[in-house]
N, C-alpha and C. Protein backbone atom coordinates (compact mmCIF):
# COMPACT_ATOMS: atom_id res chain seq x y z
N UNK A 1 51.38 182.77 -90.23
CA UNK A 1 50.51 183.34 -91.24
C UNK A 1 51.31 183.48 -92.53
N UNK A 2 50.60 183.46 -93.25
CA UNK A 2 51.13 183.36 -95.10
C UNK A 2 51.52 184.69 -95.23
N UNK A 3 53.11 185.04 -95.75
CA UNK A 3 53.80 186.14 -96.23
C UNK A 3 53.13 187.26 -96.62
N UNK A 4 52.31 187.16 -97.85
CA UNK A 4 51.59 187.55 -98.31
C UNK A 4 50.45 188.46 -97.83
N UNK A 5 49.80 187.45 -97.14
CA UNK A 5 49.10 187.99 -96.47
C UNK A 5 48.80 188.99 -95.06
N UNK A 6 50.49 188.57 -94.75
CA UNK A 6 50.98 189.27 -93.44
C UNK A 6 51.05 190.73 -94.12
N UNK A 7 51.40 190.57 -95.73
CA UNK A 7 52.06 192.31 -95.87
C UNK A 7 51.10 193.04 -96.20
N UNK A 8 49.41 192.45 -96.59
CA UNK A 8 48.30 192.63 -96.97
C UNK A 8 47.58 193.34 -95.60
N UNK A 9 47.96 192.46 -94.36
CA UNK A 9 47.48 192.90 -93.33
C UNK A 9 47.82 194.23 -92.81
N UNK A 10 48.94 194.25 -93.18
CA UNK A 10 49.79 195.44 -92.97
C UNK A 10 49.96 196.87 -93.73
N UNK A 11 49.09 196.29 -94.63
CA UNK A 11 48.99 197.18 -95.95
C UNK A 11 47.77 198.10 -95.22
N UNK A 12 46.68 197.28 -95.31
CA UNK A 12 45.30 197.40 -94.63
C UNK A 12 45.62 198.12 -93.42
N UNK A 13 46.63 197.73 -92.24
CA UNK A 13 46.52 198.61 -91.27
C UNK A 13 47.59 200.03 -91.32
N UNK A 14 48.22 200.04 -92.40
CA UNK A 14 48.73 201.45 -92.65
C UNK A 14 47.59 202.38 -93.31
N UNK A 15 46.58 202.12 -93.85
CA UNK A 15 45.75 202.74 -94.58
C UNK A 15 44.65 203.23 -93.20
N UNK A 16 44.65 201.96 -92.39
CA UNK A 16 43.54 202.52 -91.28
C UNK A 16 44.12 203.46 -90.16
N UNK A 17 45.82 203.37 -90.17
CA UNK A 17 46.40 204.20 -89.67
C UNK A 17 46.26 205.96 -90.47
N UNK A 18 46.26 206.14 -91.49
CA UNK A 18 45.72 207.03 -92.04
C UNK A 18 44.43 207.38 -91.55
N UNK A 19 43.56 206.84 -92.09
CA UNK A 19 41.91 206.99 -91.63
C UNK A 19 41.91 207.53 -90.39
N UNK A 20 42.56 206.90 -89.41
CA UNK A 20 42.07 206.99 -87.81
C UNK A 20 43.23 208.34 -87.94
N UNK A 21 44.08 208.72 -88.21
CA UNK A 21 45.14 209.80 -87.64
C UNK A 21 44.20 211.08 -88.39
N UNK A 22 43.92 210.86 -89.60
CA UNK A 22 42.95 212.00 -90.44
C UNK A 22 42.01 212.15 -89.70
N UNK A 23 41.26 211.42 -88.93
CA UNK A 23 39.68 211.99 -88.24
C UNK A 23 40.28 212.80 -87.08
N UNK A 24 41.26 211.75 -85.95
CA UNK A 24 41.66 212.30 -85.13
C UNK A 24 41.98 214.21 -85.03
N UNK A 25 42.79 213.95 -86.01
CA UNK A 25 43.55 215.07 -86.19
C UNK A 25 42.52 216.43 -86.97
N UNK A 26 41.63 215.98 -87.70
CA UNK A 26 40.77 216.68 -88.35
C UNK A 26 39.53 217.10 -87.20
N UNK A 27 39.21 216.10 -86.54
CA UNK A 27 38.13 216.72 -85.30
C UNK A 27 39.02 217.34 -84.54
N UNK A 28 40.33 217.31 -83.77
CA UNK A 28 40.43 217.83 -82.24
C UNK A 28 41.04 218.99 -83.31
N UNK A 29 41.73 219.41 -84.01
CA UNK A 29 42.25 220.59 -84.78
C UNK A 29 40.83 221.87 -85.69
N UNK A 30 40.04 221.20 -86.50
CA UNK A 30 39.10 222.00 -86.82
C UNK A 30 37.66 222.20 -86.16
N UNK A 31 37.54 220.73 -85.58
CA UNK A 31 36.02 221.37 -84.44
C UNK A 31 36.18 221.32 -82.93
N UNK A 32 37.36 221.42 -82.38
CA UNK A 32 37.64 221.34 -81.29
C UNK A 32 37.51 219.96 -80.82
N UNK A 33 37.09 218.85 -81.00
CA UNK A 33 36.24 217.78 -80.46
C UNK A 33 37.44 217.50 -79.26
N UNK A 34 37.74 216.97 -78.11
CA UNK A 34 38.22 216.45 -76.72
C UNK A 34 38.96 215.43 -77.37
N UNK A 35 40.53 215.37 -77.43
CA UNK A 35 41.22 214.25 -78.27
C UNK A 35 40.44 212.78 -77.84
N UNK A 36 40.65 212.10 -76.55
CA UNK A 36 40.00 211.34 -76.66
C UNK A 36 38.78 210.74 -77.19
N UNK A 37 37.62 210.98 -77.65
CA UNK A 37 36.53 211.77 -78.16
C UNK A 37 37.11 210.89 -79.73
N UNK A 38 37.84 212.10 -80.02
CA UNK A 38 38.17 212.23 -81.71
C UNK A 38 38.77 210.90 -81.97
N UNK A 39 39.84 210.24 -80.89
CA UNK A 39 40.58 208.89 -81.27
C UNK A 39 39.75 208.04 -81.15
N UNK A 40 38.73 207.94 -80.67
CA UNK A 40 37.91 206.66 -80.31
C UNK A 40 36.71 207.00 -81.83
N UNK A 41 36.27 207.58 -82.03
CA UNK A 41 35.49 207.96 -83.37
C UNK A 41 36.32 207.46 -84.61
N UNK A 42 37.47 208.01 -84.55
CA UNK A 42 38.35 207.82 -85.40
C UNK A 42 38.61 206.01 -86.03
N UNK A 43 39.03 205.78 -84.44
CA UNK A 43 39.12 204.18 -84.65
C UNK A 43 37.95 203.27 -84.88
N UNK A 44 36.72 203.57 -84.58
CA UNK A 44 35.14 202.86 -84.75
C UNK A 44 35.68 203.15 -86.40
N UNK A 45 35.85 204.47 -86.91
CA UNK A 45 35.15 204.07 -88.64
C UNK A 45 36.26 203.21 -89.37
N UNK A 46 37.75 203.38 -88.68
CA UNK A 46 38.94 202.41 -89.09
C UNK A 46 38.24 200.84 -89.26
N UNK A 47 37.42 200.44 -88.22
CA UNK A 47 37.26 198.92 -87.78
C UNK A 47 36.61 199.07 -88.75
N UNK A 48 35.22 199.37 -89.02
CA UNK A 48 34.44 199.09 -90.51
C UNK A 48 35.26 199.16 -91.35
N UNK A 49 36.06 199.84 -91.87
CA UNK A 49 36.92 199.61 -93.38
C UNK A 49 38.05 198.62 -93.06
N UNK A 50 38.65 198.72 -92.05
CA UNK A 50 39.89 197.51 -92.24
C UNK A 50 38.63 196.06 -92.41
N UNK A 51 37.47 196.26 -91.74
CA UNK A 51 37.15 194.65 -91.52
C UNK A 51 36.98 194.07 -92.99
N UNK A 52 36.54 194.96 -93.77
CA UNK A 52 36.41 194.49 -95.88
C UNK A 52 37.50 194.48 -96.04
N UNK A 53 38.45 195.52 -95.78
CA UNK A 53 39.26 195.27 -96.55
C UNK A 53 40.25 193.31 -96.17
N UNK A 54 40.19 193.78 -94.73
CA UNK A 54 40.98 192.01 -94.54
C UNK A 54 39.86 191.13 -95.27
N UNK A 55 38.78 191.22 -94.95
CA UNK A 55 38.01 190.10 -95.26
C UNK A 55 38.34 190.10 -96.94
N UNK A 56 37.99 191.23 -97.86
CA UNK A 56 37.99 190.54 -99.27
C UNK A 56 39.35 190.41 -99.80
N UNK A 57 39.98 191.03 -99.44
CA UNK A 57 41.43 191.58 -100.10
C UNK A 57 43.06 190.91 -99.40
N UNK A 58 42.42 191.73 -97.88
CA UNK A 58 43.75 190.15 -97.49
C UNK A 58 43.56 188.25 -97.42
N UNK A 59 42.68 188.37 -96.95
CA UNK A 59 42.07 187.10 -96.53
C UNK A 59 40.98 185.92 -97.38
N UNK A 60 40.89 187.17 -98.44
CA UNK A 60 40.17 186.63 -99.82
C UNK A 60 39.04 185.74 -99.90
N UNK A 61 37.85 186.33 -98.45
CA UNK A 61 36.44 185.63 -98.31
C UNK A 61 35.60 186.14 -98.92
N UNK A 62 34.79 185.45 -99.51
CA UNK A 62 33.57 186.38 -100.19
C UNK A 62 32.53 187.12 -99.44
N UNK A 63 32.12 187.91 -99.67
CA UNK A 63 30.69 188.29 -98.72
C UNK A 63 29.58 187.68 -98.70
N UNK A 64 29.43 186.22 -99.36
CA UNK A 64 28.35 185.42 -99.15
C UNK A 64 28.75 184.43 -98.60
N UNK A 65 30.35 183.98 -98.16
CA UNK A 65 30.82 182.90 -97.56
C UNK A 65 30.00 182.77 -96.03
N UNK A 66 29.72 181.83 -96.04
CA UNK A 66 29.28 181.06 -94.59
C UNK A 66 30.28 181.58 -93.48
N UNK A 67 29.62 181.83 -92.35
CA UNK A 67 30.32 182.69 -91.54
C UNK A 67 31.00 183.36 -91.59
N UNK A 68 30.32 184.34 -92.24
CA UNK A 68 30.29 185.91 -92.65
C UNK A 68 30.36 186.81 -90.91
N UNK A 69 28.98 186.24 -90.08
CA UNK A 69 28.86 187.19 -89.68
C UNK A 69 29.32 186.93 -88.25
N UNK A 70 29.63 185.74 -87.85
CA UNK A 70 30.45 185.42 -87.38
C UNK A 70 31.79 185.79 -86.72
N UNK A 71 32.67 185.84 -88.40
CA UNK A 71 33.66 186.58 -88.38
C UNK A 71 33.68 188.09 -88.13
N UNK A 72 32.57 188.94 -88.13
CA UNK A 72 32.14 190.29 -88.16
C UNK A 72 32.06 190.05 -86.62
N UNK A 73 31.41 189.45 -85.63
CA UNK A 73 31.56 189.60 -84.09
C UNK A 73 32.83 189.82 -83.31
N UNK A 74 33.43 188.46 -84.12
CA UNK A 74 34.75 188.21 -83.53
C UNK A 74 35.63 189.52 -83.56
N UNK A 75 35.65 189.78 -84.71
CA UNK A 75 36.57 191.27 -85.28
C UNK A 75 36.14 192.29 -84.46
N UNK A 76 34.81 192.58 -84.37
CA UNK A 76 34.50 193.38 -83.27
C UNK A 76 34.33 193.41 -81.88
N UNK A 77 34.47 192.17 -81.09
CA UNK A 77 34.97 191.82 -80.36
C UNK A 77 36.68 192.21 -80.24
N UNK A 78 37.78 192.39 -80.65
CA UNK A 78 38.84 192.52 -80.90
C UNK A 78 39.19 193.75 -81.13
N UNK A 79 38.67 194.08 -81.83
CA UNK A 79 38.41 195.43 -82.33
C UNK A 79 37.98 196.76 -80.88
N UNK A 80 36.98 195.85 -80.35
CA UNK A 80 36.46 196.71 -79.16
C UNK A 80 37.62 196.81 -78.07
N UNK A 81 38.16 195.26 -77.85
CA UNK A 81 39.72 195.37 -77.07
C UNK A 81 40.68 196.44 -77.28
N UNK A 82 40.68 196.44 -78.44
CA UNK A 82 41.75 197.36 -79.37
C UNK A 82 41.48 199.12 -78.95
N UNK A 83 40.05 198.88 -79.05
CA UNK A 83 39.45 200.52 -78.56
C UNK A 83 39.64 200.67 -77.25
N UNK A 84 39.86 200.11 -76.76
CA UNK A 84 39.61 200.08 -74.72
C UNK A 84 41.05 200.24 -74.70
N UNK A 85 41.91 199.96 -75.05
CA UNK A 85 43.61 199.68 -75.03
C UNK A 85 43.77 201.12 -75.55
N UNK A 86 43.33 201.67 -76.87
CA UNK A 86 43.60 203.20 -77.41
C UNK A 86 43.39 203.97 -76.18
N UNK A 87 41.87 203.85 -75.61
CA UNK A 87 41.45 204.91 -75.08
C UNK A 87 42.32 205.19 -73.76
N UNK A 88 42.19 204.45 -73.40
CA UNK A 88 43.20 204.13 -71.90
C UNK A 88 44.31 204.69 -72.46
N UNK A 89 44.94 204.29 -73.29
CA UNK A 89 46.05 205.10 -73.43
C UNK A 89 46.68 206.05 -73.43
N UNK A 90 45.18 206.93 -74.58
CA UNK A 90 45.11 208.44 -74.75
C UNK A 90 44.56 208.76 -73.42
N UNK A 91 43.88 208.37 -72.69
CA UNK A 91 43.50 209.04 -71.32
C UNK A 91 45.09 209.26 -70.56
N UNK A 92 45.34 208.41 -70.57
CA UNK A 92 46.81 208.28 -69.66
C UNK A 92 47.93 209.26 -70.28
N UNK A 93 48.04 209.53 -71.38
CA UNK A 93 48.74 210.04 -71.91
C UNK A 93 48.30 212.03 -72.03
N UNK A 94 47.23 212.25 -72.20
CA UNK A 94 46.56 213.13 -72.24
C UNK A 94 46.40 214.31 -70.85
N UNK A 95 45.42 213.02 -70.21
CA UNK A 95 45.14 213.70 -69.00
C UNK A 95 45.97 213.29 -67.61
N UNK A 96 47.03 212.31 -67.37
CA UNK A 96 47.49 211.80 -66.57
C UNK A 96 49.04 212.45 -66.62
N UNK A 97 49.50 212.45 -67.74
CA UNK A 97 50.99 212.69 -68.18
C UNK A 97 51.10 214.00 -68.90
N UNK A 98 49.63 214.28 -69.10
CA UNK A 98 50.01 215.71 -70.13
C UNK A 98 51.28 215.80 -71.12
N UNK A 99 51.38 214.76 -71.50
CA UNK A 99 51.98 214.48 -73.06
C UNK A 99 51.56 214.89 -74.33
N UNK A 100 50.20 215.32 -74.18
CA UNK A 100 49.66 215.87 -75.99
C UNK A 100 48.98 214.57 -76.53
N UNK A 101 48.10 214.75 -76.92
CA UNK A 101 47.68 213.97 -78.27
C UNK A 101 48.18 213.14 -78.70
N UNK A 102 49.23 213.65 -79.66
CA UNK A 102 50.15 212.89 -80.67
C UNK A 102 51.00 212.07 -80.27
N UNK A 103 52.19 211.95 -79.04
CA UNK A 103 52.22 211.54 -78.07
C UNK A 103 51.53 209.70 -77.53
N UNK A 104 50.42 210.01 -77.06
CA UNK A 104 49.32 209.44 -76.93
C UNK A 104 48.67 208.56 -77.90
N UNK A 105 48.45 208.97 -79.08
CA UNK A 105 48.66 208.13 -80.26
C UNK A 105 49.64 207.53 -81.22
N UNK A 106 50.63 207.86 -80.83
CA UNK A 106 52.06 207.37 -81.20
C UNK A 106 51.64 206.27 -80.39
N UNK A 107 52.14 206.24 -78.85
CA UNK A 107 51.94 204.94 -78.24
C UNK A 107 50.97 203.97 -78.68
N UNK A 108 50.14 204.25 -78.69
CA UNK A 108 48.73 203.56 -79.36
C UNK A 108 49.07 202.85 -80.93
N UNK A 109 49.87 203.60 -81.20
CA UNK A 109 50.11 203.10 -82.71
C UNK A 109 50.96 201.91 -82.84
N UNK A 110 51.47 201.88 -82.24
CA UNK A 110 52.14 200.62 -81.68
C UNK A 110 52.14 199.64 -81.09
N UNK A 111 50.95 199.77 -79.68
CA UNK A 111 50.33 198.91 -78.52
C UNK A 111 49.11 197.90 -79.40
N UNK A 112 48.46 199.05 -80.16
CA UNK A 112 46.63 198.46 -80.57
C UNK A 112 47.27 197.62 -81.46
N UNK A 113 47.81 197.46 -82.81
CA UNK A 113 47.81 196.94 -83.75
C UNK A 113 48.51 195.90 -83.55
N UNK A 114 49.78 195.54 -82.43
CA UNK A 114 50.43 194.24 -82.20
C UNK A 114 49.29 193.73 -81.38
N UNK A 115 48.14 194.31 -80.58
CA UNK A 115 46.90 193.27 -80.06
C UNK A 115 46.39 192.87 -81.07
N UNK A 116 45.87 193.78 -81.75
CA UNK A 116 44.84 193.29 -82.75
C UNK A 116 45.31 192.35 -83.89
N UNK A 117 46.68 192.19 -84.03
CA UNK A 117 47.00 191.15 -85.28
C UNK A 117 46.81 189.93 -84.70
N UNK A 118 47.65 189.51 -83.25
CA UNK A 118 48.01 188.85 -82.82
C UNK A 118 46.05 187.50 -82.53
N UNK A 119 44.96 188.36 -82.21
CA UNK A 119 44.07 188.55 -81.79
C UNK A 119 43.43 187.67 -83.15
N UNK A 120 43.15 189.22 -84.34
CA UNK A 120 42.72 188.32 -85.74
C UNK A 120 43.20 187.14 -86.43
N UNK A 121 44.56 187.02 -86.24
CA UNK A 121 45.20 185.79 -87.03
C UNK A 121 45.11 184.74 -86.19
N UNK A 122 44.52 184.62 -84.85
CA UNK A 122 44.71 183.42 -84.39
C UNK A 122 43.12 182.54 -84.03
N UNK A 123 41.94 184.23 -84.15
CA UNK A 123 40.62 183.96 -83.43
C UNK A 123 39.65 184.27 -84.98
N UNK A 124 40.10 185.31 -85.41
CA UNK A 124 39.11 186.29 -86.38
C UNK A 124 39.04 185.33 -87.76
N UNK A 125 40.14 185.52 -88.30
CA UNK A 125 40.27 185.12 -89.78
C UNK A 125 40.84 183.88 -90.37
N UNK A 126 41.04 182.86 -88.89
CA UNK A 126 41.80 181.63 -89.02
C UNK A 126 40.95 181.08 -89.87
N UNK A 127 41.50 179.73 -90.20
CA UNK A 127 40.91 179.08 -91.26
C UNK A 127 39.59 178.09 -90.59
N UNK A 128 38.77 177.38 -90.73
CA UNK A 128 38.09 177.08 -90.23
C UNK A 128 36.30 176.79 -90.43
N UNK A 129 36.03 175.74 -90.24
CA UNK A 129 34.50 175.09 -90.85
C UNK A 129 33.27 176.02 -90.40
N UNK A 130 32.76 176.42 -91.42
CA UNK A 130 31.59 177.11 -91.30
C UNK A 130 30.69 177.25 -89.90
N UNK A 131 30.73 175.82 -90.27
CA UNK A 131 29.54 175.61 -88.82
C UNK A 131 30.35 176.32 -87.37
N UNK A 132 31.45 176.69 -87.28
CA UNK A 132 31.83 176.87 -85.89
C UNK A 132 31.45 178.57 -86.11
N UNK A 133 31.66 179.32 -87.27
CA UNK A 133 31.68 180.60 -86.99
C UNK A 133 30.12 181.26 -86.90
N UNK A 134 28.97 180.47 -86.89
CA UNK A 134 27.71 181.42 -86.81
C UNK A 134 27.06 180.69 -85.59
């Protein structure tokens, strides 16, 4: 993958690392919500904003480009992997190991995002003729 765009990707997933640690941390701390619960919420609203942001900003597709929506399955497809890999995690970590939360998403912070790059750059956002992505 292009330099550039690797640090774009990376840019994008430090910002969704924010997003998702702010909900997390903002539901199980001020409304009680069940950490697991809060990380999986957390990460659904991450996937909607990282998916614009890669799409216009790293990856530089328009929102009227031909397989648009396409690329929106795939990502969520991946994306959903990515959630099943968190949750399991935080379950395991939580309720299995009684490690805490943070803990639990530390690991995660590390596990989800080497799936999910590995995942988008090779299935999601590769380069590739219209007609295959709708």
């Amino acid at each position: 993958m292009h330099t550039g765009k690797f640090v774009k990707y990376a840019v994008v997933g430090v910002v969704g690392t924010f997003v998702h640690w702010g909900i997390l941390i903002g539901l199980v701390e001020w409304f009680g919500t069940e950490p697991v619960y809060a990380s999986s919420i957390g990460f659904i609203v991450t996937v909607i904003i990282s998916f614009y942001l890669n799409l216009y900003w790293t990856f530089s597709i328009r929102p009227d480009s031909a397989g648009i929506v396409g690329r929106w399955v795939r990502y969520v497809i991946v994306s959903v992997g990515g959630l099943l890999l968190n949750s399991g995690l935080m379950y395991i970590a939580v309720h299995l190991l009684n490690y805490g939360y943070i803990f639990g998403q530390s690991v995660s912070l590390i596990a989800v995002p080497v799936f999910n790059y590995i995942l988008n750059s090779v299935w999601t956002f590769r380069t590739m003729d219209s007609t295959s992505l709708n």
